[in-house]
Protein backbone atom coordinates (compact mmCIF):
# COMPACT_ATOMS: atom_id res chain seq x y z
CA UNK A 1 -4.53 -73.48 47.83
CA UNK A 2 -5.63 -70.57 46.46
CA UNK A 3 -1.93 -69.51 45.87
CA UNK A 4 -1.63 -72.24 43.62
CA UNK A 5 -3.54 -70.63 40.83
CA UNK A 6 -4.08 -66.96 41.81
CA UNK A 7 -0.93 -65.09 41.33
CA UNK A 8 -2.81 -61.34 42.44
CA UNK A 9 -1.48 -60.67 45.54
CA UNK A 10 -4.43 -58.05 46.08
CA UNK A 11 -6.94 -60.38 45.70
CA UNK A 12 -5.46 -62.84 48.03
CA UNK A 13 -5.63 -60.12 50.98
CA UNK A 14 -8.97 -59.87 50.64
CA UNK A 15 -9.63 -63.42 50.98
CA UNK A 16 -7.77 -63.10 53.76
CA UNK A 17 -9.80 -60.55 55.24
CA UNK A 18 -13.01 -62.53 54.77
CA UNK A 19 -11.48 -65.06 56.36
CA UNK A 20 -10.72 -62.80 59.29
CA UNK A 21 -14.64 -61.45 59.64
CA UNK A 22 -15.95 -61.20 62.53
CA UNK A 23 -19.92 -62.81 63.09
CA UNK A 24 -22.07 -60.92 64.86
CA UNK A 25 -24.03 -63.38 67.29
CA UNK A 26 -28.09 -62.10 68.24
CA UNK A 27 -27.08 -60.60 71.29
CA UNK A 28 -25.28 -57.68 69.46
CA UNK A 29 -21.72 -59.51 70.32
CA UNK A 30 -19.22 -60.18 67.63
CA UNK A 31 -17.31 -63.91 67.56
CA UNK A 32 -14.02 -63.51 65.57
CA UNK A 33 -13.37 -67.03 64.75
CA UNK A 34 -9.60 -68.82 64.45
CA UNK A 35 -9.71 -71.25 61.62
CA UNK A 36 -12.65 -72.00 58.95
CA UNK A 37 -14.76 -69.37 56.94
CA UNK A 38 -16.91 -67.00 58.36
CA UNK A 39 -20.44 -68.92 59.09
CA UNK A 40 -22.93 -67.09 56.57
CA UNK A 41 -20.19 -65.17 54.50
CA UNK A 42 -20.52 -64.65 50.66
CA UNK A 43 -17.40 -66.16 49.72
CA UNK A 44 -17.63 -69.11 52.25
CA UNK A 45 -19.23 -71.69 49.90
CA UNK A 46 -16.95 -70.72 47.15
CA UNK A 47 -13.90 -71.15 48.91
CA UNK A 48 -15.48 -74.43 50.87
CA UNK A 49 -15.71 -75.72 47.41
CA UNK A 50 -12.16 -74.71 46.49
CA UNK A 51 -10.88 -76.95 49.93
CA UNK A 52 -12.33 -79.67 48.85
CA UNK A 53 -11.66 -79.74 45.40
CA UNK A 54 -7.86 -79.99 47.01
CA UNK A 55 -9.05 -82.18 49.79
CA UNK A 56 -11.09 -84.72 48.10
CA UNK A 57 -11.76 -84.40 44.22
CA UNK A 58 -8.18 -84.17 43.32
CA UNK A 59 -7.49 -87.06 45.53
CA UNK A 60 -9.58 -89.54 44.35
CA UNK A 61 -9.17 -88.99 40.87
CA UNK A 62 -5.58 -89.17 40.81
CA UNK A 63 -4.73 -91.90 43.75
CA UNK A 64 -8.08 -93.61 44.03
CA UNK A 65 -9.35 -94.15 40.78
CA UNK A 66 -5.71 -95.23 39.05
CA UNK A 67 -4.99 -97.73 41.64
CA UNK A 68 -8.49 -99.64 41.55
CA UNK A 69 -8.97 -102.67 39.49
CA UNK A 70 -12.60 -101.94 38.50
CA UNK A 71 -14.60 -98.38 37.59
CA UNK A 72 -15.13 -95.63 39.47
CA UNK A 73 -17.92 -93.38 39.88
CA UNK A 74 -17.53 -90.25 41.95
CA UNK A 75 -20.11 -87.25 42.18
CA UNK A 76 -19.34 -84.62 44.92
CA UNK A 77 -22.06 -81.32 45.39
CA UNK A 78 -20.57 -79.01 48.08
CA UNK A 79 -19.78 -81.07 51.25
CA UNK A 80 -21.96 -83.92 49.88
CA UNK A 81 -20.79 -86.97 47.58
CA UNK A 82 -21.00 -90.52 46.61
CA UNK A 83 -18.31 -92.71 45.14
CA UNK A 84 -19.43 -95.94 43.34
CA UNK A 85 -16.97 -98.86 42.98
CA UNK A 86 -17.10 -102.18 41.03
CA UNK A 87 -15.86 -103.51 43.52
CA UNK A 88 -16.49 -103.90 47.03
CA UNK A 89 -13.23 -104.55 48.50
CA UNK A 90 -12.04 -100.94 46.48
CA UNK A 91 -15.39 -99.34 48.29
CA UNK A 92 -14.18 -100.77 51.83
CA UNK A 93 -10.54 -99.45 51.36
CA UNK A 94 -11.48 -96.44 50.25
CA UNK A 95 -14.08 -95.85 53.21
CA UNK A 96 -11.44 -96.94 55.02
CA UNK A 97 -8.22 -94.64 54.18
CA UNK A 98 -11.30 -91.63 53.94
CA UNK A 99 -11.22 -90.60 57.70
CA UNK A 100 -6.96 -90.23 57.63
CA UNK A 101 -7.21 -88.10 54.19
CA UNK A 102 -9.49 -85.63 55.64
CA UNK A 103 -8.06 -85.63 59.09
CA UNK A 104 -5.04 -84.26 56.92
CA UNK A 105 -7.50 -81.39 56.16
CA UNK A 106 -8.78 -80.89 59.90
CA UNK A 107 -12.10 -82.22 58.30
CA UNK A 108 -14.40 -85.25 59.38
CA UNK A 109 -17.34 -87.38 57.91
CA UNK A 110 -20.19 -87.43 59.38
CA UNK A 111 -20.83 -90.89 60.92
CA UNK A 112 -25.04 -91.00 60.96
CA UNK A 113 -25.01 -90.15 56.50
CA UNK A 114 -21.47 -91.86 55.68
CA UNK A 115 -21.42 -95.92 55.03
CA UNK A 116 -21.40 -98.51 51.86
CA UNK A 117 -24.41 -100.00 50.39
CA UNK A 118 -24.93 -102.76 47.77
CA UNK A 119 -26.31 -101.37 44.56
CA UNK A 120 -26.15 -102.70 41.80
CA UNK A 121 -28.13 -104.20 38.39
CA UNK A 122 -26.62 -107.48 38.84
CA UNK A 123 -27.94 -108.06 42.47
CA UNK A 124 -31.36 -106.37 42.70
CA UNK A 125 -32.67 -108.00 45.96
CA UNK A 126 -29.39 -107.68 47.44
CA UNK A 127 -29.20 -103.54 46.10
CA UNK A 128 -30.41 -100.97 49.23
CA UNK A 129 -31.48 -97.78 48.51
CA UNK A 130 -28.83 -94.76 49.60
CA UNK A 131 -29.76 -90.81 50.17
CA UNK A 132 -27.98 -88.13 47.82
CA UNK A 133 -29.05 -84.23 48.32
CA UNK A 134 -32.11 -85.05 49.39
CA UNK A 135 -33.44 -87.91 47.30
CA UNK A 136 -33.54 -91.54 47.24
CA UNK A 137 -31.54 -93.22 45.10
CA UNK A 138 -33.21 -97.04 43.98
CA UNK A 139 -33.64 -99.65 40.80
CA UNK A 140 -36.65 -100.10 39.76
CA UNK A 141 -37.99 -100.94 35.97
CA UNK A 142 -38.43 -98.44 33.31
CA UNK A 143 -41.60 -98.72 30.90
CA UNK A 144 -38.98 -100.25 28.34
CA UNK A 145 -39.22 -103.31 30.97
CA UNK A 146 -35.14 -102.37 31.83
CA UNK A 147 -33.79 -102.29 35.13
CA UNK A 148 -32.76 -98.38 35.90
CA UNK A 149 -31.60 -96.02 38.81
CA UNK A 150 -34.41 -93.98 40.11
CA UNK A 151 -34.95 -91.08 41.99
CA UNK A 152 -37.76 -90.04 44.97
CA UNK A 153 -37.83 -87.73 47.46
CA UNK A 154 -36.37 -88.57 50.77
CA UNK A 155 -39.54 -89.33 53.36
CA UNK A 156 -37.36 -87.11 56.20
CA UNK A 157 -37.07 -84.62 53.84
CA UNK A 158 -40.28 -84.94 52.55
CA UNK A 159 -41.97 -84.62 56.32
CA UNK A 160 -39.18 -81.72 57.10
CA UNK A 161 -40.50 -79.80 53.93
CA UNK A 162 -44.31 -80.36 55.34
CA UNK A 163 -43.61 -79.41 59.00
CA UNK A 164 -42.01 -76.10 57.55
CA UNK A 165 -44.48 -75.25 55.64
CA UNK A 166 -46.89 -76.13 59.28
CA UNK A 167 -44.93 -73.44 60.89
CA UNK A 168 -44.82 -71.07 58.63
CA UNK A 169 -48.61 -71.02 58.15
CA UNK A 170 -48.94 -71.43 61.94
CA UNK A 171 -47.07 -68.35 62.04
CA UNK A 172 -49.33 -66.22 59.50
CA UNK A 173 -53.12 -68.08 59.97
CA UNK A 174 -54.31 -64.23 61.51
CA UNK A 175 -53.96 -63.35 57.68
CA UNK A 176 -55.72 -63.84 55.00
CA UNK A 177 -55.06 -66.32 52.38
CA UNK A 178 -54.98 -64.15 49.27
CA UNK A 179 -51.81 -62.06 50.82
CA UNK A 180 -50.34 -65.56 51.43
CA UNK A 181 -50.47 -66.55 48.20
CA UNK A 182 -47.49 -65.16 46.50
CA UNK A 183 -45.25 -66.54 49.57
CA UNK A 184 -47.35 -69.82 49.29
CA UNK A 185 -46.78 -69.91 45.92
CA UNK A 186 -42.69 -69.08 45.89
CA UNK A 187 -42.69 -72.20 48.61
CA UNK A 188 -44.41 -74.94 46.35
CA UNK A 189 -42.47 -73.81 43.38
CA UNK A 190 -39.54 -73.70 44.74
CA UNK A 191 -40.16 -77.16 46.03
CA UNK A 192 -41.41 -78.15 42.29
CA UNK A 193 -38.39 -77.20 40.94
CA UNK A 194 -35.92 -78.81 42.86
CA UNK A 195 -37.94 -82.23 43.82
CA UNK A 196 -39.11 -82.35 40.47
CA UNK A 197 -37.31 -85.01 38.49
CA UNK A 198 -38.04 -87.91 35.82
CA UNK A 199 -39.95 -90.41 37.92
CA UNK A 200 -41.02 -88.32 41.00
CA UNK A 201 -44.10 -87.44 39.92
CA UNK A 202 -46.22 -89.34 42.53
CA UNK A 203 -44.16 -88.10 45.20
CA UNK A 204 -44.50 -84.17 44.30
CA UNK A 205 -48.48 -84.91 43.62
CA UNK A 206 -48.19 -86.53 47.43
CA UNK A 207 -46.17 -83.48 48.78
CA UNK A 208 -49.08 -80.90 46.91
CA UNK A 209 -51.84 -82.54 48.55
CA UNK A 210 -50.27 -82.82 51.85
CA UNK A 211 -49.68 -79.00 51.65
CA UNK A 212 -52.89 -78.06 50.78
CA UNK A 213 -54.67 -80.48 53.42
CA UNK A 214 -52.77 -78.57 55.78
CA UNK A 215 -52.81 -75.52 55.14
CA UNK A 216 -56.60 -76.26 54.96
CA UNK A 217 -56.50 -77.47 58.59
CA UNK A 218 -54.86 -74.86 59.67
CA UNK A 219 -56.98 -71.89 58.85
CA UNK A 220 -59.78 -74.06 60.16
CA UNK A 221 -58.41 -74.13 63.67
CA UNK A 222 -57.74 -70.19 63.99
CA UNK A 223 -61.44 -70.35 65.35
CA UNK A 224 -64.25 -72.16 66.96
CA UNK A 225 -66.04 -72.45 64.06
CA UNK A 226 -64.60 -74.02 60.87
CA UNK A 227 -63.78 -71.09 58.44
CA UNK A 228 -64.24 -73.23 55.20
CA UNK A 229 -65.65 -76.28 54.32
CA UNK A 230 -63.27 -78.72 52.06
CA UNK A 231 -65.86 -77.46 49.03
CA UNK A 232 -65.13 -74.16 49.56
CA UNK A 233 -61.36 -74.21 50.14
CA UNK A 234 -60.93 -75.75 46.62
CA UNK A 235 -62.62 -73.49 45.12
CA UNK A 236 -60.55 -70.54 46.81
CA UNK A 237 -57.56 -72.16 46.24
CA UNK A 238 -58.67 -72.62 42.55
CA UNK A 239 -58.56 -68.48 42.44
CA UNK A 240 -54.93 -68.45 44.42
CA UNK A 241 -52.62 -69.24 40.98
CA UNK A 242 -50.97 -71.83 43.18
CA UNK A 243 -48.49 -73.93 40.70
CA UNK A 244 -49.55 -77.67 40.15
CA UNK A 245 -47.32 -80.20 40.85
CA UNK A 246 -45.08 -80.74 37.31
CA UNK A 247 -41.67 -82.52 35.99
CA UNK A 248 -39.50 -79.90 35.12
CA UNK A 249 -36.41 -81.92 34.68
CA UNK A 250 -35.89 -82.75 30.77
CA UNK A 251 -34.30 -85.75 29.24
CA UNK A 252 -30.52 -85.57 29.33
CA UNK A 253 -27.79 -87.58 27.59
CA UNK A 254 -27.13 -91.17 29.18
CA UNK A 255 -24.19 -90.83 31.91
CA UNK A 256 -22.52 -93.55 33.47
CA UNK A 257 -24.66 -95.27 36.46
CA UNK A 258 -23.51 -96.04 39.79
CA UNK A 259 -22.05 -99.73 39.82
């Protein structure tokens, strides 16, 4: 594939070689794999992205889009991607033909996050909700009193994102709070910035208060006696810097929705 485009024969057998890397497993052994990119290499996500820009993109914008009768919508972020179709015979023959075109690529879906789902502006009650890099796709009505696709965080990923956080703290409660803070800090940013879209605001308020109530409970079981009171944690906390929960995402121009 990457032949195609890449004419520098130098190049090319040093992709090669990456491909050829060794892994070195946690007992000190190395695994030299046979086919795929090396698990944890630099260049695997690039050239991931490159096999299925062959594998898929190319595929369903030149074979699956021309041949369908009503609009397609296709949005693909690494190994993740939805296709909308406006109609649902065209989404059940594509899901259909999907498993032989990636077979063709030694590549499978993954069963448990693949199906089709009603959604659509036409057929509200009918409409489910669907999961897209970690957020939940739904209708629901804009101020302007319109129907429009919104966006939450996903409640697994939501209590994944909490029960890391748990361990982590777990993991450190022996130290103080103030040297925890820039870590603490990084986390809930980090967090912010991602989860924080137009019209998740409730849900990143929900995720800062769960964090804080447990980190709270946390430090308060490192001992037999309580080592603040929920008075005196806030105020701590007040003198941490920790980022408040904020939209960061700004207002783009319209795209075409999901049918």
């Amino acid at each position: 594939m990457l032949e195609e485009r890449i004419a520098d024969s130098h190049f090319i057998r040093l992709i090669r070689k990456w491909l050829r890397a060794g892994i070195l497993e946690e007992d000190g052994s190395v695994l030299n794999p046979t086919t795929g990119t090396p698990q944890g290499g630099i260049v695997s996500p690039v050239l991931a992205n490159i096999y299925l820009h062959y594998a898929l993109d190319l595929w369903v914008e030149k074979v699956v889009k021309k041949r369908c009768r009503g609009q397609v919508v296709y949005q693909r972020y690494a190994d993740d991607f939805v296709v909308g179709f406006e109609f649902g015979y065209e989404a059940k023959r594509f899901f259909a033909e999907l498993p032989d075109r990636l077979n063709q690529f030694c590549l499978e879906i993954a069963p448990e996050k693949s199906g089709i789902v009603r959604f659509s502006r036409c057929d509200l009650r009918g409409s489910k909700r669907f999961v897209y890099l970690g957020f939940d796709f739904y209708w629901a009505r804009a101020r302007s009193g319109k129907q429009t696709v919104k966006r939450r965080t996903n409640t697994k990923k939501f209590q994944q994102a909490i029960s890391s956080l748990k361990i982590w703290i777990n993991g450190a409660k022996s130290t103080p709070l103030k040297q925890l803070a820039p870590t603490l800090r990084s986390k809930l940013a980090g967090h912010f910035n991602y989860y924080g879209v137009i019209g998740n605001s409730q849900r990143l308020s929900e995720f800062f208060n769960a964090a804080r109530h447990t980190i709270y409970r946390v430090l308060n079981s490192r001992s037999q006696k309580k080592s603040y009171s929920w008075k005196g944690f806030t105020a701590m906390w007040e003198t941490l810097d920790i980022p408040n929960p904020k939209v960061v995402e700004t207002m783009r121009p319209s795209t075409p929705c999901l049918i």
